[in-house]
C-alpha atoms as a PDB file:
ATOM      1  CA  UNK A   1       0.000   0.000   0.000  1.00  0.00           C
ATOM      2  CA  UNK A   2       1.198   3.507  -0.172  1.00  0.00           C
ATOM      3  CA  UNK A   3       1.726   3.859   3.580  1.00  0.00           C
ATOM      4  CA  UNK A   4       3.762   0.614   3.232  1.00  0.00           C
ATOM      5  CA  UNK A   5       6.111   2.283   1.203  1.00  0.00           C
ATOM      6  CA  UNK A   6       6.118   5.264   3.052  1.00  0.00           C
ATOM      7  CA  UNK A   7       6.809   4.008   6.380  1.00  0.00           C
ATOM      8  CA  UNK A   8       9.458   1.749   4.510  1.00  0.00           C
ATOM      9  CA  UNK A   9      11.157   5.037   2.702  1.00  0.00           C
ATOM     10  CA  UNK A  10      11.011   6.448   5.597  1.00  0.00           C
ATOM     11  CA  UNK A  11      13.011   4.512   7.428  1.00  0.00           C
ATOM     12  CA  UNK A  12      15.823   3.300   4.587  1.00  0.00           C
ATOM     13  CA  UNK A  13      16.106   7.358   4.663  1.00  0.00           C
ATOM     14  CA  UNK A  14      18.303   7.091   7.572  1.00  0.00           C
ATOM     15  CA  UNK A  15      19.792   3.508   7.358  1.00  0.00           C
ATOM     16  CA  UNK A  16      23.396   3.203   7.765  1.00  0.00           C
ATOM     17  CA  UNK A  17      25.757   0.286   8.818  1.00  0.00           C
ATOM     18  CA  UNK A  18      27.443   1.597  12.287  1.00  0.00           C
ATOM     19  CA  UNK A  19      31.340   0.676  12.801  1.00  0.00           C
ATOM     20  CA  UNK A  20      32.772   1.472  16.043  1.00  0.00           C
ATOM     21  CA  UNK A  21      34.717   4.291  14.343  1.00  0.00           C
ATOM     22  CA  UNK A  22      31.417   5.438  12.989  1.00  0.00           C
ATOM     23  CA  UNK A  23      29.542   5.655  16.218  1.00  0.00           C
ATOM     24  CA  UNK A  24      32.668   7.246  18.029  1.00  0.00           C
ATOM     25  CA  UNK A  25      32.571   9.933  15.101  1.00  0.00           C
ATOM     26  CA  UNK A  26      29.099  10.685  16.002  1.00  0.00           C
ATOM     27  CA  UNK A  27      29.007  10.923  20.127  1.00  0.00           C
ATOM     28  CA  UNK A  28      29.802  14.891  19.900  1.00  0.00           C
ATOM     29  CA  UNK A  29      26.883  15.002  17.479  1.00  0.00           C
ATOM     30  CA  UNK A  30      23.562  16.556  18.854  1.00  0.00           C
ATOM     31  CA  UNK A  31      21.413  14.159  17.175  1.00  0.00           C
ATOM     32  CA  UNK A  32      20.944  10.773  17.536  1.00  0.00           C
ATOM     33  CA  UNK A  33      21.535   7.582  15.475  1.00  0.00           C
ATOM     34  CA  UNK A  34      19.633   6.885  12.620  1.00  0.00           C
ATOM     35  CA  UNK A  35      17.843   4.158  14.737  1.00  0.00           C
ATOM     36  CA  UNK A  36      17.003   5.711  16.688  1.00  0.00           C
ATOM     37  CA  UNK A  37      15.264   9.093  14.904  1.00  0.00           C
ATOM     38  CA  UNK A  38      13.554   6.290  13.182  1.00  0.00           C
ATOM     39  CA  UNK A  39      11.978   3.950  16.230  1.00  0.00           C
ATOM     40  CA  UNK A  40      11.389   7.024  18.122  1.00  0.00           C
ATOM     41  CA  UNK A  41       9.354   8.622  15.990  1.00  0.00           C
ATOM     42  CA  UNK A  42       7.605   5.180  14.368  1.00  0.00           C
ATOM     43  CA  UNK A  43       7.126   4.275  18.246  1.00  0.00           C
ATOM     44  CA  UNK A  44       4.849   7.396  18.556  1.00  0.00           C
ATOM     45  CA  UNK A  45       2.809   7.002  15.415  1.00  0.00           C
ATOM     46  CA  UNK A  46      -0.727   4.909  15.870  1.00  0.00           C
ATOM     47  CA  UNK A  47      -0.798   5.094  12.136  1.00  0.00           C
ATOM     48  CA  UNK A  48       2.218   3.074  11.600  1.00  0.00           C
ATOM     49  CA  UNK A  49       1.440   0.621  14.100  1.00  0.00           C
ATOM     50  CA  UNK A  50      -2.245  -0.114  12.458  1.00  0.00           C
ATOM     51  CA  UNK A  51      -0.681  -0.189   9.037  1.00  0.00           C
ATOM     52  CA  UNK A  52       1.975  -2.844  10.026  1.00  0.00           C
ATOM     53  CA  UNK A  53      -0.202  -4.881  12.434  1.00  0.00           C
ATOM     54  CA  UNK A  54       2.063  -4.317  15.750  1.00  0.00           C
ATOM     55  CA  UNK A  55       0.123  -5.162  19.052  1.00  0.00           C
ATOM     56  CA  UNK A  56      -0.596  -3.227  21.487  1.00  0.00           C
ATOM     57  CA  UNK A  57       2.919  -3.001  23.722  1.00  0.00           C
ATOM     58  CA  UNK A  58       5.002  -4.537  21.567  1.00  0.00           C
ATOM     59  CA  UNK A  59       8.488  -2.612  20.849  1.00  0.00           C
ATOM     60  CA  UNK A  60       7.311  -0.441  17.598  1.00  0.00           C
ATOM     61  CA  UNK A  61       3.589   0.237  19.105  1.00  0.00           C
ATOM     62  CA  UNK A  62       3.942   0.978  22.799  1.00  0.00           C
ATOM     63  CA  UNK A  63       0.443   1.903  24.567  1.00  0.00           C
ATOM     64  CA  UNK A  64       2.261   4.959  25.967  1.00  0.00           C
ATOM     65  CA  UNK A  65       2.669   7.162  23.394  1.00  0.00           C
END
């Protein structure tokens, strides 16, 4: 569907293959991991968690939003 494929462009967006010297390069950076921006907002969206099917409480569709 075409929030499939958003949620899924979405998140290859800010996919990235983390090395040690990678992740060291990036602790003085204000932002965090790409991860993590995505999970954290994806956690937070009912939308995304009815269009992929996640129960209630699981990782990607907590009930506290």
């Amino acid at each position: 569907s075409r929030c499939t494929l958003f949620y899924l462009s979405f998140a290859q967006a800010s996919c990235s293959k983390n090395t040690d010297a990678r992740l060291a390069k990036h602790l003085p950076d204000p932002h965090p991991p790409g991860r993590f921006r995505v999970t954290g907002v994806l956690q937070n969206n009912a939308e995304f968690a009815r269009v992929f099917q996640y129960p209630t409480d699981s990782f990607l569709n907590p009930s506290k939003k």
